[in-house]
Structure formats: structure tokens, C-alpha cells
Protein backbone atom coordinates (compact mmCIF):
# COMPACT_ATOMS: atom_id res chain seq x y z
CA UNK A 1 0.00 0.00 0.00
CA UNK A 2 1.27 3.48 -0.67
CA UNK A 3 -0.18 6.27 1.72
CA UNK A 4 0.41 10.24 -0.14
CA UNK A 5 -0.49 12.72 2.43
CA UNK A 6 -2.40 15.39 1.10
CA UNK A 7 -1.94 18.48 3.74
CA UNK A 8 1.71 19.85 4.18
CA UNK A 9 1.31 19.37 8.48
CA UNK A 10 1.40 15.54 7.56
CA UNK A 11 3.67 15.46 5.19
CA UNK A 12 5.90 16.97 7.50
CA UNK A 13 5.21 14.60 10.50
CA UNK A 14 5.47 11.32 8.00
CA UNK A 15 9.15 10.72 9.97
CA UNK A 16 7.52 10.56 12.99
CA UNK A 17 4.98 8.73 12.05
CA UNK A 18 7.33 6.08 10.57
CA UNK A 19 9.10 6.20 14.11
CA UNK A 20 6.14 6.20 15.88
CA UNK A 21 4.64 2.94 14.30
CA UNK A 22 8.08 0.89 14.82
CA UNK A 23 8.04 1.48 18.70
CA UNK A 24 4.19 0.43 18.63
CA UNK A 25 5.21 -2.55 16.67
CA UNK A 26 7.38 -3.67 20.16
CA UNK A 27 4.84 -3.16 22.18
CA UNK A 28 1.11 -4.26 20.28
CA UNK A 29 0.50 -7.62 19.71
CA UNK A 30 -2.69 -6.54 17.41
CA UNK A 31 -1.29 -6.18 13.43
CA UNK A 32 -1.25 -2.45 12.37
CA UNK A 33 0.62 -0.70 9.48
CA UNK A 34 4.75 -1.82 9.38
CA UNK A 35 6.17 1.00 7.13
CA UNK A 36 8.63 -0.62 4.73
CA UNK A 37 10.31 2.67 3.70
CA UNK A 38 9.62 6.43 2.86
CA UNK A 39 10.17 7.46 -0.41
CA UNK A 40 10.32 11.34 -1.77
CA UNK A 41 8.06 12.53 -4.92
CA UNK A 42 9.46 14.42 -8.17
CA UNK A 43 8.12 17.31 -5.86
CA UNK A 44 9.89 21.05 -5.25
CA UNK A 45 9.10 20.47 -2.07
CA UNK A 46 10.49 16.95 -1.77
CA UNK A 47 6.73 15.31 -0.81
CA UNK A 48 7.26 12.15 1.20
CA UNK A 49 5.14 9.25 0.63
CA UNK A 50 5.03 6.27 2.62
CA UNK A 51 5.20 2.47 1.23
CA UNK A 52 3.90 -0.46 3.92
CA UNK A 53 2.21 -3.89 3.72
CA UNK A 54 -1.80 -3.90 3.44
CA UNK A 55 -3.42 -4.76 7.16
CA UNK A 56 -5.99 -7.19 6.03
CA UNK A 57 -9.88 -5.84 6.47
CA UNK A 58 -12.44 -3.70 5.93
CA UNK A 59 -13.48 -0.53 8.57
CA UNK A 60 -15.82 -2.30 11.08
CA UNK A 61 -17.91 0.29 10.23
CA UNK A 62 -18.44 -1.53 6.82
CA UNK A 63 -19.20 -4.72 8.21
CA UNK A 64 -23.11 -4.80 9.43
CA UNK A 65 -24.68 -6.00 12.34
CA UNK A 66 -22.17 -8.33 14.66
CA UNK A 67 -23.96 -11.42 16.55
CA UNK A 68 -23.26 -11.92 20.32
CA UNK A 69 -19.92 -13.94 19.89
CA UNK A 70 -18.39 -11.50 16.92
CA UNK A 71 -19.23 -8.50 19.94
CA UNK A 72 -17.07 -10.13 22.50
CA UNK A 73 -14.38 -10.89 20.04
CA UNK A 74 -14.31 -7.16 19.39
CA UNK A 75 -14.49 -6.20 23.17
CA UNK A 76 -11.88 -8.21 23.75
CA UNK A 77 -9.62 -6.77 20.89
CA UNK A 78 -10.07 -3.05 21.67
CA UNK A 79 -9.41 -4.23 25.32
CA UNK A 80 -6.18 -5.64 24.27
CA UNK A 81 -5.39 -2.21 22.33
CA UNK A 82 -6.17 0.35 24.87
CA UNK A 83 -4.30 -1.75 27.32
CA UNK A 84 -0.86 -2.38 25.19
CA UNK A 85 -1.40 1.42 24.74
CA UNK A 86 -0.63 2.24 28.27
CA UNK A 87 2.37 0.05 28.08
CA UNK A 88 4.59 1.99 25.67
CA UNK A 89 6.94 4.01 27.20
CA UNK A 90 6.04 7.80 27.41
CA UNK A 91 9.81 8.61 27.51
CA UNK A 92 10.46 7.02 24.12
CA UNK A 93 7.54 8.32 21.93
CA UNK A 94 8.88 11.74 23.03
CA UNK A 95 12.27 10.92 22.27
CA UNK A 96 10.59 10.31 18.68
CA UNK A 97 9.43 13.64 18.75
CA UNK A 98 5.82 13.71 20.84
CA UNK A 99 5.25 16.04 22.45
CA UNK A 100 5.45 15.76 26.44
CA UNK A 101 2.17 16.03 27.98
CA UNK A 102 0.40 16.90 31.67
CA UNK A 103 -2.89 17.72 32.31
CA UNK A 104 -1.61 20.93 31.59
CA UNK A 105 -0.72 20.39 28.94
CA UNK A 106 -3.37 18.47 27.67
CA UNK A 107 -5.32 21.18 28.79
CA UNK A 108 -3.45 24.15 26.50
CA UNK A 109 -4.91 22.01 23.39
CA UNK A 110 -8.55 22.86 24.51
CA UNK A 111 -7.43 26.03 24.86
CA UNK A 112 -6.42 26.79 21.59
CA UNK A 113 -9.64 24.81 20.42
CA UNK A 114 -11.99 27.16 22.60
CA UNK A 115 -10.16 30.11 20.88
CA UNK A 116 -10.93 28.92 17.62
CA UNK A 117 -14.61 28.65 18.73
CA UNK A 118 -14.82 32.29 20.17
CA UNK A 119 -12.92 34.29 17.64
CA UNK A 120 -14.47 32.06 14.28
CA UNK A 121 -16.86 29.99 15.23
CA UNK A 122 -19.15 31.18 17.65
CA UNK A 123 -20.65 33.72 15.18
CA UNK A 124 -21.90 31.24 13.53
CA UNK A 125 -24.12 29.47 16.41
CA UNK A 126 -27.17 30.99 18.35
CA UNK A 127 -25.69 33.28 21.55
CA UNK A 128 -27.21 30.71 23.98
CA UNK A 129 -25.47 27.61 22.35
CA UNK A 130 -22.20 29.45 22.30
CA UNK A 131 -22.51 30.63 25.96
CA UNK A 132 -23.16 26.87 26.95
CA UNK A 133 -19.88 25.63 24.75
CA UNK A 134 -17.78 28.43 27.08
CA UNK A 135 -19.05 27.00 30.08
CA UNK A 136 -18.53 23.80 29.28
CA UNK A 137 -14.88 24.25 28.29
CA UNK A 138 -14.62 26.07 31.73
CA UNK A 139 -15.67 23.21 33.90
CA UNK A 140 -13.50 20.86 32.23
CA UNK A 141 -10.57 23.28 32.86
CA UNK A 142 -11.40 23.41 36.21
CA UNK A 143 -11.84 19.25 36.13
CA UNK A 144 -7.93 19.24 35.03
CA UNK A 145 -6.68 21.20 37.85
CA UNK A 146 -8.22 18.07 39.69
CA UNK A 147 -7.20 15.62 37.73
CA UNK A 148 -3.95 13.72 37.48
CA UNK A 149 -3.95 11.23 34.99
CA UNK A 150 -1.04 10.27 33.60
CA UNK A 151 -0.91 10.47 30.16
CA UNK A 152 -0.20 7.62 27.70
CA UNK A 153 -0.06 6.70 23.45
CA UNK A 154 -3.32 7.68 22.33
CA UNK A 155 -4.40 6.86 18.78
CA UNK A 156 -6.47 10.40 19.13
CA UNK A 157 -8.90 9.18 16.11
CA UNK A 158 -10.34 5.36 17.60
CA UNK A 159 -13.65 4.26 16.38
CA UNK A 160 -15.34 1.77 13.77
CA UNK A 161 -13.46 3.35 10.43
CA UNK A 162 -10.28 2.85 11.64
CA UNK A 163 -10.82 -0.73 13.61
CA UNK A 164 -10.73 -3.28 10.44
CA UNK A 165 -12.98 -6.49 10.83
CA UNK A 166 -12.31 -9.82 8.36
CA UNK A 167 -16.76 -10.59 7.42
CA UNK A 168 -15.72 -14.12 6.85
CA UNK A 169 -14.06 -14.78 10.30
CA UNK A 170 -16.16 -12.32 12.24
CA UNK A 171 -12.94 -11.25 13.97
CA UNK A 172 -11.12 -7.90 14.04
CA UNK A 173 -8.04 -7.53 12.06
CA UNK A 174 -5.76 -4.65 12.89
CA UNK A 175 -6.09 -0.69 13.53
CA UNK A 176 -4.90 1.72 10.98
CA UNK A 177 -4.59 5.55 10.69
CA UNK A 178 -2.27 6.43 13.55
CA UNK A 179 -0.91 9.92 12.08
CA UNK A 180 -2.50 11.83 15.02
CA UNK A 181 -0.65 9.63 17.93
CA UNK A 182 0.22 11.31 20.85
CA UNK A 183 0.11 11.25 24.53
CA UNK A 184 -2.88 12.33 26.00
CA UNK A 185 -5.48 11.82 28.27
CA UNK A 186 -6.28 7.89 28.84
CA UNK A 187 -10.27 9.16 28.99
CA UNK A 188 -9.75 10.56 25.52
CA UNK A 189 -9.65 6.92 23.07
CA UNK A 190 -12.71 5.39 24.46
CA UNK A 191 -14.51 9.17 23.05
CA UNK A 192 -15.02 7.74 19.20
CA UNK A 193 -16.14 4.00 20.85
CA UNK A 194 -19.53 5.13 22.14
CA UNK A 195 -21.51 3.45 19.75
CA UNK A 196 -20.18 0.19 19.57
CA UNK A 197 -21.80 -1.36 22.49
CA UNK A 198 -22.19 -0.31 26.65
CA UNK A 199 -20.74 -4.05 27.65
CA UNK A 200 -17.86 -2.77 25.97
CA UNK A 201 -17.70 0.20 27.32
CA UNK A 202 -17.60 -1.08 30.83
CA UNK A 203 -14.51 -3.36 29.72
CA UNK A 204 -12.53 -0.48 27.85
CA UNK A 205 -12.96 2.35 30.90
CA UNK A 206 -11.42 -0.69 33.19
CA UNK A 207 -8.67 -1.22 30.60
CA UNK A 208 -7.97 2.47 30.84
CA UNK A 209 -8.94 3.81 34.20
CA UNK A 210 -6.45 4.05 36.87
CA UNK A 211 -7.48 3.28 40.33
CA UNK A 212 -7.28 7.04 41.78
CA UNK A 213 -8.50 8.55 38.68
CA UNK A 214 -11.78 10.31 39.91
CA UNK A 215 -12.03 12.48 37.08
CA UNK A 216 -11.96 9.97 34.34
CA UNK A 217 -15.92 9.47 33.38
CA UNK A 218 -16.49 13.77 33.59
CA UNK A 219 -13.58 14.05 31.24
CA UNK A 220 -14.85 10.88 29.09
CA UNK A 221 -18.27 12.92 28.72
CA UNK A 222 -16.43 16.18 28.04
CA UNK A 223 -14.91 14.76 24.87
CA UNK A 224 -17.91 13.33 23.71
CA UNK A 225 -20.10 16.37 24.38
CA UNK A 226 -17.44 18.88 22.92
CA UNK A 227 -16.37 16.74 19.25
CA UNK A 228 -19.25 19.15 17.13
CA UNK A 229 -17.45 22.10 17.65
CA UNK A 230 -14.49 21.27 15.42
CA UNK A 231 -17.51 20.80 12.46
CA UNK A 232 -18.47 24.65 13.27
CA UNK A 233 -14.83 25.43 13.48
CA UNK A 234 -14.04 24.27 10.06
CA UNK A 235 -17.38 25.76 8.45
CA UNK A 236 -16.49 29.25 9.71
CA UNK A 237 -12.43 28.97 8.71
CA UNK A 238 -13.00 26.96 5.93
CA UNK A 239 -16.22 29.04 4.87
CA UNK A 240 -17.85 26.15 3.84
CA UNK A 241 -21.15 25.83 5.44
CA UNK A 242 -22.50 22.65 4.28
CA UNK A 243 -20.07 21.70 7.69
CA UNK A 244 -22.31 23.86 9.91
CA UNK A 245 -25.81 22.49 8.49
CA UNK A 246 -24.13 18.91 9.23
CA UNK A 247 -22.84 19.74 12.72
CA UNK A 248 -25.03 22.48 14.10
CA UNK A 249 -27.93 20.03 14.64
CA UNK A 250 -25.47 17.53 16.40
CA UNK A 251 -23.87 20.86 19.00
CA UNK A 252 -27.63 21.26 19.53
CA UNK A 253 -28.09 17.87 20.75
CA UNK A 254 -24.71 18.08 22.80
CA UNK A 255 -25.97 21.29 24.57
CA UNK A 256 -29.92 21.11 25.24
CA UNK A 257 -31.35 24.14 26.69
């Protein structure tokens, strides 16, 4: 398979990437990507492109209705995941070029995202709606000055399109997509698996929840509340507003009066 990023900001982190998915490699036993080598188009800029072999699959979210047993299997799988996760060292992915993180931290990148929301996006939205966004951002800063997770490798886009599932065998069959990996909050993977079953659920938050981590479920629902405001974000800096007639109804839904 040959993967040609299309935006220069992931272009530019297709080293890391590379890196990123060798260390994983050590530490997951479920298959994902294994980059064979990076190669450079006939580009002035010198645009990378990235050769590796195919992860068997289709996105799970592709794949229809799953019976009782094929549900387990796939409990049991993103289990596995989120718990290898927490097992690979912080220390090295920074040494890769991550980016440390803290709650703090962590927090700084809702930041910027709330900023983006005041100055283009809350226009865009009904006063009330965007009041309730601020205040919602607010408590969750205030739920970080609480909170002291610590932070591990987070995949940062987890959910059925990106989990691939073999029909025939009714089994999962690798994760792809890791360009956004980080380290980040532990809450912040299980945010894209809402809809794939509350059994589940149950098993992933024990996979991922440390003992003394009181905070974990309010920042769980944070992430899941907050996720529409990136659509509005990219309607009003994009200026295409077939995003906001998409995600307005959903912020609506996330915020009730």
C-alpha cells in the first residue's frame, strides 16, 4: 500500500509517524501498518510518501450488524489495544518527537480549540449555544486542575473506520490511521467507541482507568459532548457551510437548553 499525504502538516510529520509505528510494533500484539520505507516525490518540495504492507480488512464500520460472539471478540480486541497502549513508554515516543504532555498540557490544546470557537466559530451558532460551549470548556478546565492522569499513546482518532474487521471470520483484524498519535489523556480513546456497544464500554474504561482517577468518566463525557465544535470550526475557517448544516444540529443535541 502506498499512503500520499495530502496536507503539508502531515507530510511533514510522515518521519515521525514512521518512528512512531516501529516502537508500537514492540509493544502491540494486534497487526497495524509496518512501514517498509519512505520514499520522496518528483516534488519542489520533496513530498514524502510512505510504502507499507496492506493490514488485512475492511473498517468495522463496513461490516453490518455483529452477533453476540463477533461482539465479544471485538471487546476483547479493543481491550487488548487500549491496554498495550498504556504500556509503551512515554519517555520514548517523546524521544521520537511527541510532544510531552500533563494535564496541563493536555489542557493548552482545549485552549487553543476554545479560541478557535470564540474568535471564528461562535458567530456562527445561536448566543445561547455558544454561551453553553464556554461553560462547558470552563468546567473541564477546572476538572484538570483536579485531575492527574497520567498520560499515555493515544491513537487520538479510535472508532469503527479505523478498527478493520475480516466478514468471513467475524474477527477484528488490525487498527490503521495512527498519524495523530500522541500522549494524551487515557479518557480521551474510548470518546469515538460510544456506539459500539455499553458491555464494551464497561470493559474499555477498566482497561484504561487508573485506580485514583476520579475524574476519568467527567472528562470521558467532556470529549464526547465537545467533538461538534471542530464541524463549526471548520465551516467558519474553511467558509464552507455545508459543515455547519451537518454539525449544528449535532452541537444542539450536545448542549440542550
Amino acid at each position: 500500500m502506498f499512503r500520499f499525504p495530502r496536507q503539508s502538516a502531515v507530510a511533514r510529520g510522515l518521519g515521525f509517524e514512521v518512528r512512531a509505528l516501529e516502537l508500537l510494533g514492540r509493544h502491540l500484539t494486534i497487526p497495524i501498518p509496518r512501514p517498509r520505507s519512505v520514499a520522496t516525490l518528483g516534488h519542489p518540495r520533496g513530498w514524502p510518501f510512505l510504502l507499507y504492507a496492506k493490514v488485512p480488512g475492511r473498517p468495522l464500520s463496513k461490516s453490518g450488524p455483529l452477533d453476540a460472539a463477533a461482539r465479544r471478540r471485538l471487546e476483547k480486541f479493543v481491550g487488548s489495544l487500549l491496554r498495550e497502549l498504556a504500556t509503551v513508554p512515554a519517555r520514548s515516543l517523546v524521544s521520537l518527537g511527541a510532544e510531552p504532555c500533563s494535564p496541563e498540557a493536555w489542557g493548552e490544546r482545549y485552549r487553543r480549540t476554545h479560541w478557535r470557537f470564540l474568535r471564528h466559530g461562535a458567530s456562527l451558532v445561536p448566543s445561547y449555544l455558544a454561551r453553553s460551549v464556554s461553560r462547558s470548556f470552563d468546567a473541564f478546565y477546572e476538572l484538570l486542575g483536579r485531575s492527574r492522569f497520567r498520560a499515555v499513546a493515544t491513537h487520538r482518532d479510535l472508532g469503527p473506520d479505523h478498527i478493520l474487521w475480516d466478514p468471513r471470520t467475524a474477527r477484528p483484524t488490525g487498527v490503521i490511521d495512527w498519524e495523530d498519535l500522541c500522549l494524551g489523556d487515557p479518557a480521551f480513546d474510548l470518546t469515538g467507541l460510544g456506539g459500539m456497544g455499553e458491555s464494551g464500554m464497561a470493559q474499555w474504561i477498566r482497561a484504561r482507568r487508573a485506580r485514583n482517577d476520579g475524574t476519568f468518566l467527567d472528562r470521558l463525557a467532556f470529549y464526547r459532548r465537545v467533538w461538534p465544535i471542530y464541524g463549526v470550526i471548520h465551516a467558519a475557517e474553511s467558509g464552507d457551510l455545508r459543515w455547519l448544516r451537518g454539525y449544528l444540529p449535532k452541537l444542539r443535541r450536545s448542549f440542550p437548553t
